[in-house]
Protein backbone atom coordinates (compact mmCIF):
# COMPACT_ATOMS: atom_id res chain seq x y z
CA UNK A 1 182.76 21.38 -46.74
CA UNK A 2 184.23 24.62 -44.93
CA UNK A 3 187.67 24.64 -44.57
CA UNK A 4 189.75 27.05 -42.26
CA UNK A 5 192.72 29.12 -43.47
CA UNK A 6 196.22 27.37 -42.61
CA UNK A 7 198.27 29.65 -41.85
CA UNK A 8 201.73 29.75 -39.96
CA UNK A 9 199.46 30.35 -36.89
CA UNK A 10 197.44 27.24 -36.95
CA UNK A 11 197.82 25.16 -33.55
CA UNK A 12 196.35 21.55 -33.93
CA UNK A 13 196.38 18.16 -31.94
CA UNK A 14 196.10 14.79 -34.47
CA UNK A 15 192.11 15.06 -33.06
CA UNK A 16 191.40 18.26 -34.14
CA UNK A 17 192.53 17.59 -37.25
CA UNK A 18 190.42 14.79 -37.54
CA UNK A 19 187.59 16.47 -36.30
CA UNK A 20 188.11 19.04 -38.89
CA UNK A 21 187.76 16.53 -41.98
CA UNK A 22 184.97 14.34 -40.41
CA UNK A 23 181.84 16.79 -41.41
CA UNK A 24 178.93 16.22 -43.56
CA UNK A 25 179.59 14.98 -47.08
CA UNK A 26 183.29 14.15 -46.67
CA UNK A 27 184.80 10.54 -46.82
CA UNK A 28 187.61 9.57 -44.31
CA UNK A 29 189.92 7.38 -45.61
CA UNK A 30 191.67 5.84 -42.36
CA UNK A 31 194.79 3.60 -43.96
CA UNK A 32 196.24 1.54 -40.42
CA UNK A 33 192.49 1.32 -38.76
CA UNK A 34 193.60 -1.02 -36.42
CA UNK A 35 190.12 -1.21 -34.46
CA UNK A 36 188.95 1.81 -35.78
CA UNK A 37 190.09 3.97 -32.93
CA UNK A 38 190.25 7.39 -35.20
CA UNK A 39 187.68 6.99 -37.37
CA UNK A 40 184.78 4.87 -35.62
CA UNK A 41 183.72 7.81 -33.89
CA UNK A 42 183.81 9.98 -36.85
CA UNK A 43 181.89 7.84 -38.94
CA UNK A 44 178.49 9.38 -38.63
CA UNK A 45 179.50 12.76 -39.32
CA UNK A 46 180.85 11.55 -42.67
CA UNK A 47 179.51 9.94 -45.61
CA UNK A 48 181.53 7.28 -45.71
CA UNK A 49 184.40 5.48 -44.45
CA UNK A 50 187.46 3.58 -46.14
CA UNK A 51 189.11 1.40 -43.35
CA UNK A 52 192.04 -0.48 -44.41
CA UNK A 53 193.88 -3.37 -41.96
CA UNK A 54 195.64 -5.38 -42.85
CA UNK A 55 195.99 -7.54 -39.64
CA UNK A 56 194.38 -10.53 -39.44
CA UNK A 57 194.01 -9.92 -35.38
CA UNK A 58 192.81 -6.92 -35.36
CA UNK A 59 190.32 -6.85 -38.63
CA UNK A 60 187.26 -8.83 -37.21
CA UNK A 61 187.26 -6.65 -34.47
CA UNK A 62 187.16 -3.30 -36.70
CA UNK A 63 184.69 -5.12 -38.57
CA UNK A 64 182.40 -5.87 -35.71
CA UNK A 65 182.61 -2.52 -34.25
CA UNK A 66 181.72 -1.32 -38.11
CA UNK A 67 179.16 -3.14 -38.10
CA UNK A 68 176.50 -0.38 -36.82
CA UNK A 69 177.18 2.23 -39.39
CA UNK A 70 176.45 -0.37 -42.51
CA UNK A 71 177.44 0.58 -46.00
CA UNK A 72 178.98 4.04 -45.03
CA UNK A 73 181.48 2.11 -43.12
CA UNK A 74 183.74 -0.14 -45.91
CA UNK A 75 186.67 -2.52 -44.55
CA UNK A 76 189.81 -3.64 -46.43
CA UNK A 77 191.50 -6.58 -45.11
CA UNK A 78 194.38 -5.12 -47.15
CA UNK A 79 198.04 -2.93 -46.29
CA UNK A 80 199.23 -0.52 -49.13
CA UNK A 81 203.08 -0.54 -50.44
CA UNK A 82 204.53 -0.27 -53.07
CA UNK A 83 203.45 -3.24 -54.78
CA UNK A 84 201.12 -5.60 -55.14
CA UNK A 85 201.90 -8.94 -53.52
CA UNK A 86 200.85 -11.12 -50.61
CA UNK A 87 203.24 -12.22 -48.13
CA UNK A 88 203.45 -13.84 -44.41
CA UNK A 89 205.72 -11.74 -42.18
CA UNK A 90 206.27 -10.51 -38.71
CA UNK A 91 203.49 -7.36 -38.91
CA UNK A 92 203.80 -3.82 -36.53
CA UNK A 93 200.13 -4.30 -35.96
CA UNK A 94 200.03 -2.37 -32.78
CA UNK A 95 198.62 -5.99 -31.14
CA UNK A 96 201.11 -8.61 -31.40
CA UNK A 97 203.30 -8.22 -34.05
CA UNK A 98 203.71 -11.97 -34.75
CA UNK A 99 203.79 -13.63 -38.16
CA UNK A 100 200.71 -13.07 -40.29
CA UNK A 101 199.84 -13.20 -43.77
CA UNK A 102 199.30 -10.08 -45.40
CA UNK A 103 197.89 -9.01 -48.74
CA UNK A 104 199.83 -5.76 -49.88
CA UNK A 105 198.37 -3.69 -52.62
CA UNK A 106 199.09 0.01 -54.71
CA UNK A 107 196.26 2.23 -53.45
CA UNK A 108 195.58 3.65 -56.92
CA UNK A 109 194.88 0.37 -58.84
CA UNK A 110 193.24 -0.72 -55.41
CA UNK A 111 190.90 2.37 -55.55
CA UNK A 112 189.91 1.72 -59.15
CA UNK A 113 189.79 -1.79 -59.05
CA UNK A 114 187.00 -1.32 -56.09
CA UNK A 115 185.15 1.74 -57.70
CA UNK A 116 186.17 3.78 -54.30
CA UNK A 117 185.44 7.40 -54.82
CA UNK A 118 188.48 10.38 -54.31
CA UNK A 119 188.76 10.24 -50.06
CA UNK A 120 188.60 13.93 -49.05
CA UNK A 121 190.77 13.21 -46.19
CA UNK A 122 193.40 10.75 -45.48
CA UNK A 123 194.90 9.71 -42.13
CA UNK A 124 197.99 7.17 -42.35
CA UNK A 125 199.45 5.57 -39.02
CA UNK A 126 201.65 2.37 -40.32
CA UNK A 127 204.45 2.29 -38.02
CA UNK A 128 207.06 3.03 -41.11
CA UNK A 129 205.46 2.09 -44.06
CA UNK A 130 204.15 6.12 -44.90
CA UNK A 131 207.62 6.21 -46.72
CA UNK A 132 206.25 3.63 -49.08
CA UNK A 133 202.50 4.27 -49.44
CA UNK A 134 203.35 7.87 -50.30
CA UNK A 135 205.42 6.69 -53.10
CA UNK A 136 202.15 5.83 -54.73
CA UNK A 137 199.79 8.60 -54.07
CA UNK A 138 200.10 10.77 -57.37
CA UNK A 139 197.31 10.06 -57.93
CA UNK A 140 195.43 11.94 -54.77
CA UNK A 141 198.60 14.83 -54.75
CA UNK A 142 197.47 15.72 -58.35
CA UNK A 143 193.87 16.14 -56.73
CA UNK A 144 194.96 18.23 -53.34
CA UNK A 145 193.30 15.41 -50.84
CA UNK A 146 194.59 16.69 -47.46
CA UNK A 147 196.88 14.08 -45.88
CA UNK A 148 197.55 13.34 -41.73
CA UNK A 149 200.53 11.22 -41.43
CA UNK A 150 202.16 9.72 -38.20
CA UNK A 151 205.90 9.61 -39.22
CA UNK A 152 207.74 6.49 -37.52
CA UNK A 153 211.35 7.26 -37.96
CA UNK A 154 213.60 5.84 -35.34
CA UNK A 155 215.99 3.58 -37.03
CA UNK A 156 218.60 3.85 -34.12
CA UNK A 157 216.32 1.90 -31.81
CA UNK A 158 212.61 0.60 -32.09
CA UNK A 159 212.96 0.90 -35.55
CA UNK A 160 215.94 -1.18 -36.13
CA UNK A 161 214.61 -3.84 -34.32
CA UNK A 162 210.99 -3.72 -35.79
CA UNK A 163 212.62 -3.74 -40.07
CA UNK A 164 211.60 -6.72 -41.24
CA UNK A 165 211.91 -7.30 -45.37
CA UNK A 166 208.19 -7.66 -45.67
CA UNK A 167 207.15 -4.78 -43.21
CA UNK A 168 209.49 -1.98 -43.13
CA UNK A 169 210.76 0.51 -41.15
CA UNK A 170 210.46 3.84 -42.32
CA UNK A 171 213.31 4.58 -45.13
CA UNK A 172 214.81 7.92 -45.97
CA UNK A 173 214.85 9.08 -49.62
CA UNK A 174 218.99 7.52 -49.68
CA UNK A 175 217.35 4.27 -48.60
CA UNK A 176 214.90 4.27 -51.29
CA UNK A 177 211.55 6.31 -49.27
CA UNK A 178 209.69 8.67 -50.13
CA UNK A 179 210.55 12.36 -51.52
CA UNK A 180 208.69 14.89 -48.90
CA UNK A 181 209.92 17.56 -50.70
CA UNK A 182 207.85 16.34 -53.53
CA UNK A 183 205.09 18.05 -52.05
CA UNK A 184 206.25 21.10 -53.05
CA UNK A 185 205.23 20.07 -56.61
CA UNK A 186 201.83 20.14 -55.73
CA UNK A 187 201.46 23.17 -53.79
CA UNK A 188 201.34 21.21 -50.30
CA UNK A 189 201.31 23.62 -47.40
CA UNK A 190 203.42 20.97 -44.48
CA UNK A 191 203.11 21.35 -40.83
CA UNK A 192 204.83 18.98 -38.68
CA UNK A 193 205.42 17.52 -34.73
CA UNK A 194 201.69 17.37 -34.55
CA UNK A 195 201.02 15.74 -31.33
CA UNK A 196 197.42 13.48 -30.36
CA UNK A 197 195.90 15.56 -27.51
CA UNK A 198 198.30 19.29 -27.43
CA UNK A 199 197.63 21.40 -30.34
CA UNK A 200 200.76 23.72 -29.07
CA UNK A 201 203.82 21.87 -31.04
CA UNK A 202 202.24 21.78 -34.80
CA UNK A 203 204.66 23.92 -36.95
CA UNK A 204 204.11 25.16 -40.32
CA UNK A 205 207.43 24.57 -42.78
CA UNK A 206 208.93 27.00 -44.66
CA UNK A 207 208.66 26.48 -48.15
CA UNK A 208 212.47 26.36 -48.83
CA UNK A 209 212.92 24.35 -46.15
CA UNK A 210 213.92 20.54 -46.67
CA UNK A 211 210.37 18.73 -45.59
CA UNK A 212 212.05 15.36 -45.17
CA UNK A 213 211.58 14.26 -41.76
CA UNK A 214 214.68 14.46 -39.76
CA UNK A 215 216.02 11.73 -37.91
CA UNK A 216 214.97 10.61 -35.04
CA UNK A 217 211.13 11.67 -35.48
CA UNK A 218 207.72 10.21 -34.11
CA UNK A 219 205.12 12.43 -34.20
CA UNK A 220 202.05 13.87 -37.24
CA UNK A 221 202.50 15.52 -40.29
CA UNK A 222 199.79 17.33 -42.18
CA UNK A 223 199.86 17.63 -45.74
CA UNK A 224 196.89 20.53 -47.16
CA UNK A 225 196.42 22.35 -50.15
């Protein structure tokens, strides 16, 4: 699928970007569907669709509204950590963040264990968790998937109050996250304080430049080859 040149000069909102990767032939691999809000309108312009939610209050709805685009549209009643385990916790479902069970899995053994092709895009929006989940995604790095992350790091405030030993807040690389600066490795280009609706803000990294998040931040990252 055509891909523009990202350069230092590329402006774009968290829609564009996901207008960008939702053409003809690609799959969207939306990890924190909620309801679907990102990729249900997407879905016919791609050939297929990996929703994962974990919630149990707000999966029957993504499924219902799924329902219409058939076997191009696969949900996972599932959240991806770090390891594989189910659990009932207080949840940041984005609905009621009561105590739910929830059946965490590793995305790669997931993805084989399912027969779920490589995603050519991946949007992540899990109030935290990204520090964890991109832990264990080798396996897509090694094969340049471009990645649009929301980065939930506000451990002074909403996140302090919302870290809960079964659903985490998001943790630095001293507390155990994830490495940004890993990236690197793989010849990421990173852009960051990617905003929903004003492309203006998005801001291409320097490559010496630490690509941890700093602290406090709440806004998109993308990650492209």
């Amino acid at each position: 699928y055509t891909m523009i040149d990202f350069t230092a000069e590329t402006k774009l909102s968290e829609n564009q970007i996901h207008d960008l990767f939702s053409v003809e032939g690609a799959i969207f691999c939306d990890i924190g569907a909620r309801i679907g809000e990102f990729s249900i309108p997407r879905a016919n312009l791609c050939k297929e669709v990996y929703a994962f939610e974990p919630s149990p209050f707000n999966f029957p709805t993504l499924q219902d509204r799924a329902k219409q685009f058939g076997d191009k549209y696969k949900c996972f009643n599932v959240a991806f950590s770090d390891k594989d385990y189910d659990c009932v916790t207080p949840f940041k479902d984005c609905t009621n963040e009561s105590e739910q069970e929830i059946k965490y899995r590793t995305m790669e053994k997931f993805f084989a264990d399912n027969n779920l092709d490589t995603p050519t895009f991946v949007k992540i929006d899990v109030e935290g968790m990204e520090s964890q989940i991109l832990k264990t995604m080798d396996f897509l790095f090694e094969k340049k998937v471009p990645i649009y992350t929301e980065i939930h790091y506000n451990n002074d405030s909403w996140g302090a109050t919302h870290d809960f030993p079964d659903n985490p807040s998001f943790k630095s690389l001293n507390e155990g996250g994830f490495d940004f600066n890993k990236l690197k490795e793989y010849g990421y280009k990173v852009y960051n304080n990617i905003h929903q609706y004003s492309p203006t803000p998005m801001t291409l990294l320097a490559e010496d430049a630490d690509y941890n998040p700093p602290h406090p931040s709440h806004w998109g990252m993308l990650i492209v080859p």
